[in-house]
Protein backbone atom coordinates (compact mmCIF):
# COMPACT_ATOMS: atom_id res chain seq x y z
CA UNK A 1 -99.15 -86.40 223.18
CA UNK A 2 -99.70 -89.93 224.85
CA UNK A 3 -97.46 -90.21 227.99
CA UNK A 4 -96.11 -94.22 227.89
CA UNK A 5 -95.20 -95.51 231.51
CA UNK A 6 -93.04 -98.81 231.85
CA UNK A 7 -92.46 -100.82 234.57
CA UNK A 8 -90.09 -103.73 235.64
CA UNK A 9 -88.18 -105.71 232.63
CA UNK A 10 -90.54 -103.49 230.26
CA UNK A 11 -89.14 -100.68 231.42
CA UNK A 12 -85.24 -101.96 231.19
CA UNK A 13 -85.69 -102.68 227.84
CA UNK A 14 -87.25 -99.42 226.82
CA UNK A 15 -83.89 -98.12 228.59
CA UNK A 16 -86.90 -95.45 230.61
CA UNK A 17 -89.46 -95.57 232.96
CA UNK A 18 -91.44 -93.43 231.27
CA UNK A 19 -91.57 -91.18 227.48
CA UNK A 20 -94.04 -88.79 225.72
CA UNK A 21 -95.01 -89.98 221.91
CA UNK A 22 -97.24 -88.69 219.27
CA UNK A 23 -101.43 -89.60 219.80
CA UNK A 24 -102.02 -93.09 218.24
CA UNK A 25 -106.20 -94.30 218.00
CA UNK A 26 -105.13 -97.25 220.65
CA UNK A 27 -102.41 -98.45 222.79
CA UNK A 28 -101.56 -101.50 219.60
CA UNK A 29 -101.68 -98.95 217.04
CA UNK A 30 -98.83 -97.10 219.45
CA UNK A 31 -96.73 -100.36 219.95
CA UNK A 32 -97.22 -101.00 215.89
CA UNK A 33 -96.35 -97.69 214.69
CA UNK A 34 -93.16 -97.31 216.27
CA UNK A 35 -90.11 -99.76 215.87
CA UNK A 36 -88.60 -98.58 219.22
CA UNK A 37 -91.80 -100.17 220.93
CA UNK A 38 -91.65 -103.54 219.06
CA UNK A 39 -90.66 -105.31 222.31
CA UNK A 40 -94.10 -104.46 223.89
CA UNK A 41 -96.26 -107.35 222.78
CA UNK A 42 -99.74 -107.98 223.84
CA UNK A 43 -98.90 -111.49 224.91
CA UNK A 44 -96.09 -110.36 227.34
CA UNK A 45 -97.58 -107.42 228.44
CA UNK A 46 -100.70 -105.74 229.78
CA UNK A 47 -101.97 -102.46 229.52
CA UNK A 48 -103.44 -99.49 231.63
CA UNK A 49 -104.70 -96.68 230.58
CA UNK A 50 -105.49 -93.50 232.73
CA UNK A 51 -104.21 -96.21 235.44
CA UNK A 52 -106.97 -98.72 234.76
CA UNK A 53 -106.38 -101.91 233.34
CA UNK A 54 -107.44 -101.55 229.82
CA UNK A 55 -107.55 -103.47 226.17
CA UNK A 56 -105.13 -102.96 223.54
CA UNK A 57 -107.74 -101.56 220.96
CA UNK A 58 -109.62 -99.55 223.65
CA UNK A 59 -109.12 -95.84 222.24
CA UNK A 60 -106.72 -93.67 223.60
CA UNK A 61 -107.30 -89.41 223.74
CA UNK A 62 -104.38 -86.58 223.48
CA UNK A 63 -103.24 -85.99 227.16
CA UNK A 64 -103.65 -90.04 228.60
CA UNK A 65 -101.51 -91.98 230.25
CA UNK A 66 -100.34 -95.60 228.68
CA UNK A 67 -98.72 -97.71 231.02
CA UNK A 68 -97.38 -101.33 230.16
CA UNK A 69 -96.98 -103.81 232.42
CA UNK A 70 -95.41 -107.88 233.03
CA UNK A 71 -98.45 -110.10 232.40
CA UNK A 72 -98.90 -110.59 236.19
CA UNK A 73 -98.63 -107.50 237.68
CA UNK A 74 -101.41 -106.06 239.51
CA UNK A 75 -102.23 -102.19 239.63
């Protein structure tokens, strides 16, 4: 499992903060494979992974942490 972290208007419109999803290769293969995610896109958002800022075809392992973020947000 892949544990997916919102934050600010992200995380109202995934209606959580945070949610647990099947492993996916990358953080856009996540967003793309799941219709409930469709409002994450890579031009409105940026990504962490195991709280790092990260790419959005950088590969992802069972057990990280995904977190998407406004595009000016700093971690």
């Amino acid at each position: 499992m892949i544990r997916l972290l919102f934050f600010a208007q992200l995380a109202e419109r995934a209606g959580a903060d945070e949610m647990s999803v099947p492993h996916r290769p990358t953080p856009g293969a996540l967003v793309a494979s799941r219709v409930d995610l469709s409002f994450v896109k890579p031009a409105g958002a940026r990504v962490a992974v195991n709280r790092a800022w990260s790419h959005w075809d950088a590969p992802l392992a069972d057990g990280d942490e995904v977190a998407f973020l406004p595009p000016n947000t700093a971690l």
